[in-house]
PDB file of N, CA and C in Angstrom:
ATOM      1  N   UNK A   1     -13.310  19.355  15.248  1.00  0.00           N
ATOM      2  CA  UNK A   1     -11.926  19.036  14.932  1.00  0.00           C
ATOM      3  C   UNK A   1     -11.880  17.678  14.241  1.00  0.00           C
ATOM      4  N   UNK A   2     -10.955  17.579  13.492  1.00  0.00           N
ATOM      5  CA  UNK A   2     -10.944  16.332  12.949  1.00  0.00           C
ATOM      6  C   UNK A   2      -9.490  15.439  12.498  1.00  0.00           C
ATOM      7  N   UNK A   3      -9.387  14.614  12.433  1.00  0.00           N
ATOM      8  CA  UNK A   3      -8.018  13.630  12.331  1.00  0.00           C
ATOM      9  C   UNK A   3      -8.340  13.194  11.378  1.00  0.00           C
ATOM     10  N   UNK A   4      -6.834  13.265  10.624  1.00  0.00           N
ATOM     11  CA  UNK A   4      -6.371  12.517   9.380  1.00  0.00           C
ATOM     12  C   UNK A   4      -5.617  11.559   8.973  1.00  0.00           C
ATOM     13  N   UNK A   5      -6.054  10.022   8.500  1.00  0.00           N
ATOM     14  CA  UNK A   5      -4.769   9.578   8.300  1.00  0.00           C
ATOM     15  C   UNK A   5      -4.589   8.934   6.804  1.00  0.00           C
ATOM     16  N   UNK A   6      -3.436   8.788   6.605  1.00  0.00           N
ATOM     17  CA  UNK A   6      -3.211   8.570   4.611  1.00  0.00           C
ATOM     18  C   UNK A   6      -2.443   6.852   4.578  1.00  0.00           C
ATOM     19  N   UNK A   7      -2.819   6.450   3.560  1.00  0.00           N
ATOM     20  CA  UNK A   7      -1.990   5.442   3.451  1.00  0.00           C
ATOM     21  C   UNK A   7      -1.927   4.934   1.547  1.00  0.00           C
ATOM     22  N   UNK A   8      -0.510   5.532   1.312  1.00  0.00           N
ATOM     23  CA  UNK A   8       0.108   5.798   0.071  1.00  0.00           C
ATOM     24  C   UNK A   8       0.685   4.375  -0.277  1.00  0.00           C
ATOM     25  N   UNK A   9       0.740   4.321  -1.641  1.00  0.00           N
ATOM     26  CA  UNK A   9       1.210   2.821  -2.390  1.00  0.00           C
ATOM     27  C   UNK A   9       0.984   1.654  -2.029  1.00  0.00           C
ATOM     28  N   UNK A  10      -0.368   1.534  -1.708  1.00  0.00           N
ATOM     29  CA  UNK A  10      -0.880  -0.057  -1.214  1.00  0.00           C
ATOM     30  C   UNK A  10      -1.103  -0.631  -2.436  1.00  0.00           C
ATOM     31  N   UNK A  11      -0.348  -2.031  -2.235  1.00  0.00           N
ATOM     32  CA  UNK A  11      -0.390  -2.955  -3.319  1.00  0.00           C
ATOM     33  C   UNK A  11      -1.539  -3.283  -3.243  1.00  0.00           C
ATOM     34  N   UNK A  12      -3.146  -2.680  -3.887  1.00  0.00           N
ATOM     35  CA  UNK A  12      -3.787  -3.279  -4.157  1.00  0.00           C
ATOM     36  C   UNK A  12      -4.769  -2.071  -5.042  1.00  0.00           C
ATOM     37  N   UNK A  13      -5.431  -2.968  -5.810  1.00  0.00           N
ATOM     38  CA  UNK A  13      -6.231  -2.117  -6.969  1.00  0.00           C
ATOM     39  C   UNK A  13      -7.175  -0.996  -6.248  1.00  0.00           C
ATOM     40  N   UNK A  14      -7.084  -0.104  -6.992  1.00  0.00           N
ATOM     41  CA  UNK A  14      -7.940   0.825  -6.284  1.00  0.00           C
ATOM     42  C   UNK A  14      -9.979   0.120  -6.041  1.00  0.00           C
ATOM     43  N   UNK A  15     -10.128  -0.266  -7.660  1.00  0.00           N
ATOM     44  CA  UNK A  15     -11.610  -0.848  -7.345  1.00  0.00           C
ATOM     45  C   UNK A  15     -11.948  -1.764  -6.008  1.00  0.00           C
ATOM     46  N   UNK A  16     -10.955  -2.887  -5.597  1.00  0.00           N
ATOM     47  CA  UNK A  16     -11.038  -3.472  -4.483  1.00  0.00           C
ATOM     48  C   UNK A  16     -10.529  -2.835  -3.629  1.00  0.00           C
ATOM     49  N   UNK A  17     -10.106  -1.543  -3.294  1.00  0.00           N
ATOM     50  CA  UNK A  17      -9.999  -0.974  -1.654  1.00  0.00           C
ATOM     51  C   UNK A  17     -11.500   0.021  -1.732  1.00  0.00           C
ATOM     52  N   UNK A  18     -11.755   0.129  -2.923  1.00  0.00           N
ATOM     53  CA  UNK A  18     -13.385   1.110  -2.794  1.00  0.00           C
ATOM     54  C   UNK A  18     -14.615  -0.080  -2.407  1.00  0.00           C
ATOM     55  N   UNK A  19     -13.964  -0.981  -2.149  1.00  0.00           N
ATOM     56  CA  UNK A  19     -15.527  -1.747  -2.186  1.00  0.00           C
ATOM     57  C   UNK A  19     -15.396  -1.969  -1.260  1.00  0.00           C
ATOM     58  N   UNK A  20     -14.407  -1.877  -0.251  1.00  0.00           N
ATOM     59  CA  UNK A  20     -14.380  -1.607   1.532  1.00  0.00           C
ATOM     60  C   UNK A  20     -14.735  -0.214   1.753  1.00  0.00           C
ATOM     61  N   UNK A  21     -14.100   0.507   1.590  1.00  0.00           N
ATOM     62  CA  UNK A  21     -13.935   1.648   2.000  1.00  0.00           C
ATOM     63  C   UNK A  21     -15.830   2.681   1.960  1.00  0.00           C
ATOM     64  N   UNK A  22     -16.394   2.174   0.746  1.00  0.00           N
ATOM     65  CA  UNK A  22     -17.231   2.717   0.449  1.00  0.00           C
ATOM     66  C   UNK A  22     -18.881   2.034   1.838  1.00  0.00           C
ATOM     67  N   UNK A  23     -18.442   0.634   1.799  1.00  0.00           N
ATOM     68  CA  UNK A  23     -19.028  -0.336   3.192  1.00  0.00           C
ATOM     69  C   UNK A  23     -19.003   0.773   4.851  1.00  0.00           C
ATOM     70  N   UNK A  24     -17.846   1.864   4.814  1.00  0.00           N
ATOM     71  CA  UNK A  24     -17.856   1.911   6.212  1.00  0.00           C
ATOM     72  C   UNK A  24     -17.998   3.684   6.712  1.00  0.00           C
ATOM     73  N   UNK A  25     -17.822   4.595   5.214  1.00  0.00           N
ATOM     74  CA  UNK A  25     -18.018   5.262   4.887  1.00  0.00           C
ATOM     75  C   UNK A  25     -19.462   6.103   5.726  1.00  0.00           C
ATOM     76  N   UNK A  26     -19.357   7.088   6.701  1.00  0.00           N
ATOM     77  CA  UNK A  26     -20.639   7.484   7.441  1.00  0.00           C
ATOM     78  C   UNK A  26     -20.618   6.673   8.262  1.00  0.00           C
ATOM     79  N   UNK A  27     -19.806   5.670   8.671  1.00  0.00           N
ATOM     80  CA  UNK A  27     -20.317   4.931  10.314  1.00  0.00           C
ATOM     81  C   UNK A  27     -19.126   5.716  11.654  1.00  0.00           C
ATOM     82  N   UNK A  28     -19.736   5.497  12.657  1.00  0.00           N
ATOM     83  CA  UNK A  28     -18.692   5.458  13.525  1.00  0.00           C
ATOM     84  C   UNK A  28     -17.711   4.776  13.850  1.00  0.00           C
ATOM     85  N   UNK A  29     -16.726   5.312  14.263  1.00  0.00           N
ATOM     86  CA  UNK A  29     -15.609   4.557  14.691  1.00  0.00           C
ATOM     87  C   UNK A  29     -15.655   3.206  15.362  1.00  0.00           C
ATOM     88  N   UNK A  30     -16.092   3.028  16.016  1.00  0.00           N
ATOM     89  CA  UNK A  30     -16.212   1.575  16.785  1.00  0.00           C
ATOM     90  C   UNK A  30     -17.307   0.589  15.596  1.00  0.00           C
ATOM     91  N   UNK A  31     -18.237   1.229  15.575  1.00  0.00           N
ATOM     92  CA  UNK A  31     -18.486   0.392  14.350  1.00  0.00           C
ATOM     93  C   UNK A  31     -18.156  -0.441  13.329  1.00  0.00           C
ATOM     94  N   UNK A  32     -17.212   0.857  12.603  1.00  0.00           N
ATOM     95  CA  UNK A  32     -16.380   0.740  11.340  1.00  0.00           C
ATOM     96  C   UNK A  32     -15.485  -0.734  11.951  1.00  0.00           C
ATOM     97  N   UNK A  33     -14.758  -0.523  13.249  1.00  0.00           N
ATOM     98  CA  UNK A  33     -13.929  -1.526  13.395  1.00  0.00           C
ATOM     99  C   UNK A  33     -14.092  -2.600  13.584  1.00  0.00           C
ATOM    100  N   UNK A  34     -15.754  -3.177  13.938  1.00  0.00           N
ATOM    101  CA  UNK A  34     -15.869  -4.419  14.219  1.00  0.00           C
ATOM    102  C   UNK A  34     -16.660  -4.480  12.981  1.00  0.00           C
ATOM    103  N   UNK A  35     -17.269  -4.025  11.941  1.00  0.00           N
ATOM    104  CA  UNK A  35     -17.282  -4.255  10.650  1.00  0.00           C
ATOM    105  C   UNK A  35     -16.321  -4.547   9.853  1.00  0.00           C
ATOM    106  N   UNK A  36     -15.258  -3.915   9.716  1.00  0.00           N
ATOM    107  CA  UNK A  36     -14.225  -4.525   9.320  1.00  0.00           C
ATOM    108  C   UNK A  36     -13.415  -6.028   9.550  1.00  0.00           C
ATOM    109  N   UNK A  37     -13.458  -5.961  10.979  1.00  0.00           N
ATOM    110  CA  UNK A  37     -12.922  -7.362  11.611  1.00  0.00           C
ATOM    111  C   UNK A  37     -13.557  -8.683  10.186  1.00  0.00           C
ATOM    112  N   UNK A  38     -14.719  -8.421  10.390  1.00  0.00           N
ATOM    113  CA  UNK A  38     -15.524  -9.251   9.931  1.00  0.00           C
ATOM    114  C   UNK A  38     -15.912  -9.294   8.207  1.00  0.00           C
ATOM    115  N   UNK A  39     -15.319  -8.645   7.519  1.00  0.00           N
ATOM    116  CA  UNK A  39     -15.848  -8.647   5.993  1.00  0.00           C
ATOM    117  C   UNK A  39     -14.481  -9.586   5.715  1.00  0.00           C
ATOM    118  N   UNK A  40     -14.614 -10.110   4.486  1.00  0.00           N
ATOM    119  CA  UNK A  40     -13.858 -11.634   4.048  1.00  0.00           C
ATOM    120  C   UNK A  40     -12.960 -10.761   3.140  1.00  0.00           C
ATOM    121  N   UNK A  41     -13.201  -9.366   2.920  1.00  0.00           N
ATOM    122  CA  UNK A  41     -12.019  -9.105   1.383  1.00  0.00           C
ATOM    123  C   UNK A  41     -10.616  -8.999   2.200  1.00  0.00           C
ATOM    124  N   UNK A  42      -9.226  -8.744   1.242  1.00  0.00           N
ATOM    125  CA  UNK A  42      -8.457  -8.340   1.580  1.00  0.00           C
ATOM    126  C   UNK A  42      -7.980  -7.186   2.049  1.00  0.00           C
ATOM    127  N   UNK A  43      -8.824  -6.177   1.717  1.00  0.00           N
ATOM    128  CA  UNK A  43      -8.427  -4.741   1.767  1.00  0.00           C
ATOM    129  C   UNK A  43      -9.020  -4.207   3.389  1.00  0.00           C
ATOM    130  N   UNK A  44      -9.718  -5.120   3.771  1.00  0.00           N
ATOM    131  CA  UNK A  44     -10.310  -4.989   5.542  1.00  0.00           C
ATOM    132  C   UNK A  44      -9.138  -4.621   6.034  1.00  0.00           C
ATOM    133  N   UNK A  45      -8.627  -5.766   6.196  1.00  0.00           N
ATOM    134  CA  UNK A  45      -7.603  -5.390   7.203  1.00  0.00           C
ATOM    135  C   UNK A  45      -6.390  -4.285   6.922  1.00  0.00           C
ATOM    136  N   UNK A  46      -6.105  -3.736   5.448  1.00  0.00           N
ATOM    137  CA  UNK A  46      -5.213  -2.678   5.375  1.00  0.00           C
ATOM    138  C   UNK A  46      -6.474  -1.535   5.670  1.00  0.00           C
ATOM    139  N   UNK A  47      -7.718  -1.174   5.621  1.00  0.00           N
ATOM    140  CA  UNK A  47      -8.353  -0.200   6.214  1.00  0.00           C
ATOM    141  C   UNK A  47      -9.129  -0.008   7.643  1.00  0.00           C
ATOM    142  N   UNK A  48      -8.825  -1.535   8.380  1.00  0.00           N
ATOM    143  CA  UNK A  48      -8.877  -1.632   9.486  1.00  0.00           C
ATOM    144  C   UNK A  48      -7.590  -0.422  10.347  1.00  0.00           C
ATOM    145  N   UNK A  49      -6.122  -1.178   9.882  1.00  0.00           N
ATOM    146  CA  UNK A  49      -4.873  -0.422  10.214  1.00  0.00           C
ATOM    147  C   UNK A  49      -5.051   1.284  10.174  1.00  0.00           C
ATOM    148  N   UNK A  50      -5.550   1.190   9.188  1.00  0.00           N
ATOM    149  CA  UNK A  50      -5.342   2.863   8.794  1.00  0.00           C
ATOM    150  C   UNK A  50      -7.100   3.588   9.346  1.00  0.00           C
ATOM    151  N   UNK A  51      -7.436   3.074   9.905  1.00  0.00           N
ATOM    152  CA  UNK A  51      -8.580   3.294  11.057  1.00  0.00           C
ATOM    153  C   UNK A  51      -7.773   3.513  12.365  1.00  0.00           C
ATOM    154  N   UNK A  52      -7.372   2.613  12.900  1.00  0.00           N
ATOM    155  CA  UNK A  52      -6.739   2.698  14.002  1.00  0.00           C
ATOM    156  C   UNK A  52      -5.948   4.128  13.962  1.00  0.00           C
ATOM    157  N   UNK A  53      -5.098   4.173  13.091  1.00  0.00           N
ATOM    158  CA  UNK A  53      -4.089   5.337  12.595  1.00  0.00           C
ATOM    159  C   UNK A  53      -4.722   6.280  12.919  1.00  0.00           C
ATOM    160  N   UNK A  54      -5.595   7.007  12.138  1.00  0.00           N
ATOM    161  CA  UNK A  54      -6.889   8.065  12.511  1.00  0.00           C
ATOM    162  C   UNK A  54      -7.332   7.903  14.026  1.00  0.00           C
ATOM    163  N   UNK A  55      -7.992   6.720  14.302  1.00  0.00           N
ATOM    164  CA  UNK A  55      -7.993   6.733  15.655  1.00  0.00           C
ATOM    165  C   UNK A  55      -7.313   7.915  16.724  1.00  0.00           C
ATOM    166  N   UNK A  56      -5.640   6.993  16.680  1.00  0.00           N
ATOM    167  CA  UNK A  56      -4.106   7.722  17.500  1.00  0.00           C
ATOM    168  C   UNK A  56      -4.860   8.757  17.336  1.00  0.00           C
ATOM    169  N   UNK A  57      -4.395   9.070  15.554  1.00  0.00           N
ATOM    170  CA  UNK A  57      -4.278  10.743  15.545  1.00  0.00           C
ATOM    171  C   UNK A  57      -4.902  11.431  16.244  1.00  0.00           C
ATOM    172  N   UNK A  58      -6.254  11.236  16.084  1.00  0.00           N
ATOM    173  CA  UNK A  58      -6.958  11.737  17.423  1.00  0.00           C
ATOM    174  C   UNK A  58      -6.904  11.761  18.701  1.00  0.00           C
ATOM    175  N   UNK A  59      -6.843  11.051  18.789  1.00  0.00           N
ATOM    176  CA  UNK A  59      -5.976  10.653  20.257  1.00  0.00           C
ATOM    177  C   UNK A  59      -5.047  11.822  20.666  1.00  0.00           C
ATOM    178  N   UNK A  60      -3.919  11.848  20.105  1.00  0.00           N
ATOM    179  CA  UNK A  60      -3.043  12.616  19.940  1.00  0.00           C
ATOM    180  C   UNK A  60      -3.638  13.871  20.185  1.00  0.00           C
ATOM    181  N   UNK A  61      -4.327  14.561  19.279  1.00  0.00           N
ATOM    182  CA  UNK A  61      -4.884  15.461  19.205  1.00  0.00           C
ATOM    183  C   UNK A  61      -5.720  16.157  20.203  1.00  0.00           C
ATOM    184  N   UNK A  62      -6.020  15.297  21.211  1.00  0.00           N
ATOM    185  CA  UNK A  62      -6.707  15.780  22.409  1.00  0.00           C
ATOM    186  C   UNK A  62      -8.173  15.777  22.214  1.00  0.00           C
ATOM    187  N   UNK A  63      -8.828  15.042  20.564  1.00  0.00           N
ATOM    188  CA  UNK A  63     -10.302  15.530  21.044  1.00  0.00           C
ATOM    189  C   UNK A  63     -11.328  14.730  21.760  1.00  0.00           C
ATOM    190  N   UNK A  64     -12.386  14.484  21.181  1.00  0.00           N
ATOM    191  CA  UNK A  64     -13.202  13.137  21.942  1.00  0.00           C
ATOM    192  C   UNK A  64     -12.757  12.171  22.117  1.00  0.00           C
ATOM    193  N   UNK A  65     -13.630  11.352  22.339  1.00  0.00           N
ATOM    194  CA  UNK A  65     -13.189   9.946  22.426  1.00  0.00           C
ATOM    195  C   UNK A  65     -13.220   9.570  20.867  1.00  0.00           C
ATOM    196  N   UNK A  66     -11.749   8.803  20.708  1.00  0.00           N
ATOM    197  CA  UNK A  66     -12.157   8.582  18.864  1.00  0.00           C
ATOM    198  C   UNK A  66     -13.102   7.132  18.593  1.00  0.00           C
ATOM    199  N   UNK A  67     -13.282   6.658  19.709  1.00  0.00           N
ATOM    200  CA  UNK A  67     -14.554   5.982  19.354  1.00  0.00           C
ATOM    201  C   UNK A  67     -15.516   6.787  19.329  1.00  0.00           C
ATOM    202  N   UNK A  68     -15.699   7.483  19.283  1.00  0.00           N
ATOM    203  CA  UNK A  68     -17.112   8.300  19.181  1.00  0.00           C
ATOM    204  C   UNK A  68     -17.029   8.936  17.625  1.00  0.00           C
ATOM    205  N   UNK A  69     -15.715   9.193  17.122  1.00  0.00           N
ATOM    206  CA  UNK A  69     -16.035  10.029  15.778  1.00  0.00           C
ATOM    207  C   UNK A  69     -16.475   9.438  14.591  1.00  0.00           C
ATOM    208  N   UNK A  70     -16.652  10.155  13.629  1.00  0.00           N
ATOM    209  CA  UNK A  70     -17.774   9.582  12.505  1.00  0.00           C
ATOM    210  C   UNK A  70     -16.284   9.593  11.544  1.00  0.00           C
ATOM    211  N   UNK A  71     -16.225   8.636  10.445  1.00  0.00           N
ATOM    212  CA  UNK A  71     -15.830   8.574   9.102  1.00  0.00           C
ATOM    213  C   UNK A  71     -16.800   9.582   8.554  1.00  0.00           C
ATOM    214  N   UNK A  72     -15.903  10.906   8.321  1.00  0.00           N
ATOM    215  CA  UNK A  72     -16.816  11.794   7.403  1.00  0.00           C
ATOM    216  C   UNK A  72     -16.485  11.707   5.674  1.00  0.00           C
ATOM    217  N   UNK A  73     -14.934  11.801   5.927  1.00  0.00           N
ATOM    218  CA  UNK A  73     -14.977  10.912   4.540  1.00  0.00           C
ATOM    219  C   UNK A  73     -13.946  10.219   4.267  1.00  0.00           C
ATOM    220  N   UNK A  74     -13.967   9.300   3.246  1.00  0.00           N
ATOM    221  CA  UNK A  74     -13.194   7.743   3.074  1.00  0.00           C
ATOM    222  C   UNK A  74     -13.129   7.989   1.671  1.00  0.00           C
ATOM    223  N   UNK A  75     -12.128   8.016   1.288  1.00  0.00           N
ATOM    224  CA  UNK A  75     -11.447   8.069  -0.290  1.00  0.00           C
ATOM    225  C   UNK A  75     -10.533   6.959  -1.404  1.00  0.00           C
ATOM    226  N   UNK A  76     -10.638   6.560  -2.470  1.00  0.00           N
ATOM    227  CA  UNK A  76      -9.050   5.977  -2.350  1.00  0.00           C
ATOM    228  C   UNK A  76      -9.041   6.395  -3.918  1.00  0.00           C
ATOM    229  N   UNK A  77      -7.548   6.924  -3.773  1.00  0.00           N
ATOM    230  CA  UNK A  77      -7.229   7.176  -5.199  1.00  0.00           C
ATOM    231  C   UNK A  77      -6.670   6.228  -5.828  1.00  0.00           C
ATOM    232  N   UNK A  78      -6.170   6.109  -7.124  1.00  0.00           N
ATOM    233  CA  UNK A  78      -5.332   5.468  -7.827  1.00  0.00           C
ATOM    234  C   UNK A  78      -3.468   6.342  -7.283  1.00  0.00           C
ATOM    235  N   UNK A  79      -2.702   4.653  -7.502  1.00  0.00           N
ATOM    236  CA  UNK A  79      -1.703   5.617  -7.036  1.00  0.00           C
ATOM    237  C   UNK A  79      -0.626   4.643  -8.759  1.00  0.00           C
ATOM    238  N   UNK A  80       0.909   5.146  -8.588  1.00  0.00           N
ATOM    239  CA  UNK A  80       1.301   4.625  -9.977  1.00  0.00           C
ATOM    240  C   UNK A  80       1.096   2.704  -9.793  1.00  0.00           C
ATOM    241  N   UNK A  81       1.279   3.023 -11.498  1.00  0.00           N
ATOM    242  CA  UNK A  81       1.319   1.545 -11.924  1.00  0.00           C
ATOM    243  C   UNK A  81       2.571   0.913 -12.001  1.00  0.00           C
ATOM    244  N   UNK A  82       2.871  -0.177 -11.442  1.00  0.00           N
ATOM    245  CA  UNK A  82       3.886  -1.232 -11.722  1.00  0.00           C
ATOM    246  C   UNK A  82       4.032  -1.878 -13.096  1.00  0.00           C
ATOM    247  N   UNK A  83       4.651  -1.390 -14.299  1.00  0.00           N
ATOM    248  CA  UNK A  83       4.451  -2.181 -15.735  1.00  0.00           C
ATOM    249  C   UNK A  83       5.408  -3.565 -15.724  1.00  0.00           C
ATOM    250  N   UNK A  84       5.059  -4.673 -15.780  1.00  0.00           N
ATOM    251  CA  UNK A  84       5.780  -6.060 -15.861  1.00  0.00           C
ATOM    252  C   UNK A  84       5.444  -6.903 -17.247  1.00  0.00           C
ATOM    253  N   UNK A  85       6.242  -7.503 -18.130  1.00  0.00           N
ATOM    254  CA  UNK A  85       5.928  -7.943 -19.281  1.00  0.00           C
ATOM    255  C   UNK A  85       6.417  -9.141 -19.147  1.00  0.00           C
ATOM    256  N   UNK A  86       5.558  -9.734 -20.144  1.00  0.00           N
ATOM    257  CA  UNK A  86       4.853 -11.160 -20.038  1.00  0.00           C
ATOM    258  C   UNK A  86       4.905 -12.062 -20.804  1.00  0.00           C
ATOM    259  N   UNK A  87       5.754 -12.813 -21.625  1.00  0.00           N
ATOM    260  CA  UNK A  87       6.407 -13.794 -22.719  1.00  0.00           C
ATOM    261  C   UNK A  87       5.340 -14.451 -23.037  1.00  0.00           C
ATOM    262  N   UNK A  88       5.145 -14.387 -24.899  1.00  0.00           N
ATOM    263  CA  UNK A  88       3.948 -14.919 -25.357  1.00  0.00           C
ATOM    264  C   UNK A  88       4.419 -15.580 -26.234  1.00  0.00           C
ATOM    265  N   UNK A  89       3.704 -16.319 -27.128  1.00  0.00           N
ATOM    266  CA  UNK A  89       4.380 -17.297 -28.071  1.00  0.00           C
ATOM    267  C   UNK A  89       4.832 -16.184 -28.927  1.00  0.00           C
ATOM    268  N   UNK A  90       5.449 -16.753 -30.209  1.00  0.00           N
ATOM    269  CA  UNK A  90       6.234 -15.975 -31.191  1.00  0.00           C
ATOM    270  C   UNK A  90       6.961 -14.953 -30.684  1.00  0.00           C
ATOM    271  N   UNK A  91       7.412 -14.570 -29.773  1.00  0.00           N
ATOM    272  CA  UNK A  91       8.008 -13.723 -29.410  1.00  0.00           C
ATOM    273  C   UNK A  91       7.250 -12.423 -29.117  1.00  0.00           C
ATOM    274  N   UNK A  92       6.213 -12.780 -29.032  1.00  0.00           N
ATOM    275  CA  UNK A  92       5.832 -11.227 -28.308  1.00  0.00           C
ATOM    276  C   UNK A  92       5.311 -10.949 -26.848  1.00  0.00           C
ATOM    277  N   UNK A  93       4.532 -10.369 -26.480  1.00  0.00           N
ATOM    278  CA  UNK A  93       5.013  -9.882 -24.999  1.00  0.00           C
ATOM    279  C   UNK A  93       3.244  -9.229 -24.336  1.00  0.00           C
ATOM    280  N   UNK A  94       3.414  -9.630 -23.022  1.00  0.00           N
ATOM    281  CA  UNK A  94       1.684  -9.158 -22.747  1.00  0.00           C
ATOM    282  C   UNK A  94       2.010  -8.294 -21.642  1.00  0.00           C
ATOM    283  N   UNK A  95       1.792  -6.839 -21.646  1.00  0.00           N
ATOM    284  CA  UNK A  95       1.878  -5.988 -19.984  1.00  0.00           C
ATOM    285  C   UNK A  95       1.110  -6.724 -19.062  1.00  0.00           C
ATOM    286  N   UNK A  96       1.432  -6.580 -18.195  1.00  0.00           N
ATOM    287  CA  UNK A  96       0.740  -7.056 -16.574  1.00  0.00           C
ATOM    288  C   UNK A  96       0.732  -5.567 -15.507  1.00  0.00           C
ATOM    289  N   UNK A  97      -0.631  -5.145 -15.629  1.00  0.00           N
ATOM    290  CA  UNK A  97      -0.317  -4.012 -14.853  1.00  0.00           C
ATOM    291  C   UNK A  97      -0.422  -4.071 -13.172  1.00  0.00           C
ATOM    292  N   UNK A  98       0.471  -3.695 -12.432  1.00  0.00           N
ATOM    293  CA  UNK A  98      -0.053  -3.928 -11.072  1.00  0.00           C
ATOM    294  C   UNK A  98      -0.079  -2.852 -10.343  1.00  0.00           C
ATOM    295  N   UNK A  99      -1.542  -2.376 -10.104  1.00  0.00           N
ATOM    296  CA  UNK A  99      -1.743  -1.253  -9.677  1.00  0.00           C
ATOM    297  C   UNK A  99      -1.677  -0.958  -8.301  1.00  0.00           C
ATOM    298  N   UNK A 100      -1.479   0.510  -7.571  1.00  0.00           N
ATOM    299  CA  UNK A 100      -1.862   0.541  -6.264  1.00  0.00           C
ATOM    300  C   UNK A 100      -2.437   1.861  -5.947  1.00  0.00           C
ATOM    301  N   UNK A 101      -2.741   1.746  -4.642  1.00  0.00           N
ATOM    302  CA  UNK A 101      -3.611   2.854  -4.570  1.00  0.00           C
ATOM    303  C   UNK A 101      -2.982   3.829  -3.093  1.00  0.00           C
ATOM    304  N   UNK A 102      -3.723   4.764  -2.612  1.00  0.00           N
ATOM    305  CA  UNK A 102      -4.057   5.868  -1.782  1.00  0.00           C
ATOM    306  C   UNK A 102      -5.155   5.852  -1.085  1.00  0.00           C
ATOM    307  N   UNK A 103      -5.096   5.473  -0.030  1.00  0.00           N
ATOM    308  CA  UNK A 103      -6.389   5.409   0.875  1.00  0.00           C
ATOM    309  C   UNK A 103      -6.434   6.596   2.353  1.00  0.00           C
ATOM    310  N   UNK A 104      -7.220   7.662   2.028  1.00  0.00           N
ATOM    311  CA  UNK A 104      -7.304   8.497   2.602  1.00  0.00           C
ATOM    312  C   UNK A 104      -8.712   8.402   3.549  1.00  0.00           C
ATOM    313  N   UNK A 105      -8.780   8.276   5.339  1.00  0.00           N
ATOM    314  CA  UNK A 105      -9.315   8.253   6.032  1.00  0.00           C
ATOM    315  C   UNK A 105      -9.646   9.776   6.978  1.00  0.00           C
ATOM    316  N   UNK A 106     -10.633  10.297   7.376  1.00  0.00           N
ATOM    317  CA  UNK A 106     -10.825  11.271   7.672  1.00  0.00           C
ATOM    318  C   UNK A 106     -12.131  11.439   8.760  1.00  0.00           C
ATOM    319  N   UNK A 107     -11.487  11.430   9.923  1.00  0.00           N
ATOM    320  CA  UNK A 107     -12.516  11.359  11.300  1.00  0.00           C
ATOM    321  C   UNK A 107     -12.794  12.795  11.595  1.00  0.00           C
ATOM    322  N   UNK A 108     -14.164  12.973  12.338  1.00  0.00           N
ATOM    323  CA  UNK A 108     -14.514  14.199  12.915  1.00  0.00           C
ATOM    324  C   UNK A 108     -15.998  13.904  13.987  1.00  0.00           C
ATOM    325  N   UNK A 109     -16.125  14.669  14.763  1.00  0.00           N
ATOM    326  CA  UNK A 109     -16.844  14.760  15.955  1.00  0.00           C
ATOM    327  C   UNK A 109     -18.372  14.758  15.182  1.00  0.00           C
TER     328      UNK A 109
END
């Protein structure tokens, strides 16, 4: 059995939530979480949260102990872009894109 949890429109680039996500990817649960505690990026602690989340779910769910389950798989998509424009000399203009992403967590026994 396995628990799912999603976490849609995080203000942050997809390349920097993959360079966590990809770190914890195949570990166990208790693992994953005190690995996380401890890495310096920003995106730890929004995939710390959404660990826990999965966690519940399980929980919820009645199966093992969700410290015991494995990250079978860890995803993050691109989610939309924020377009903001940017005053340049002569009158013209620079996009600023600010992207976010989809971070999909997925526990199992």
């Amino acid at each position: 059995m396995e628990a799912k949890a999603v976490l849609r429109y995080v203000r942050i680039t997809p390349r920097k939530a993959r360079r966590v996500v990809d770190l914890i990817r195949g570990k166990r649960a208790d693992k994953a979480m005190i690995a996380l505690k401890f890495m310096p990026y920003r995106g730890a602690s929004l995939v710390g949260k959404l660990l826990r989340s999965a966690m519940a779910n399980a929980e919820q769910k009645e199966v093992v102990a969700p410290e015991e389950m494995e990250i079978v798989k860890a995803f993050v998509d691109e989610g939309p872009v924020m377009k903001r424009m940017r005053q340049r000399a002569m009158g013209r203009a620079n996009v600023i894109k600010k992207k976010t992403s989809h971070i999909t967590l997925v526990l199992a026994e």
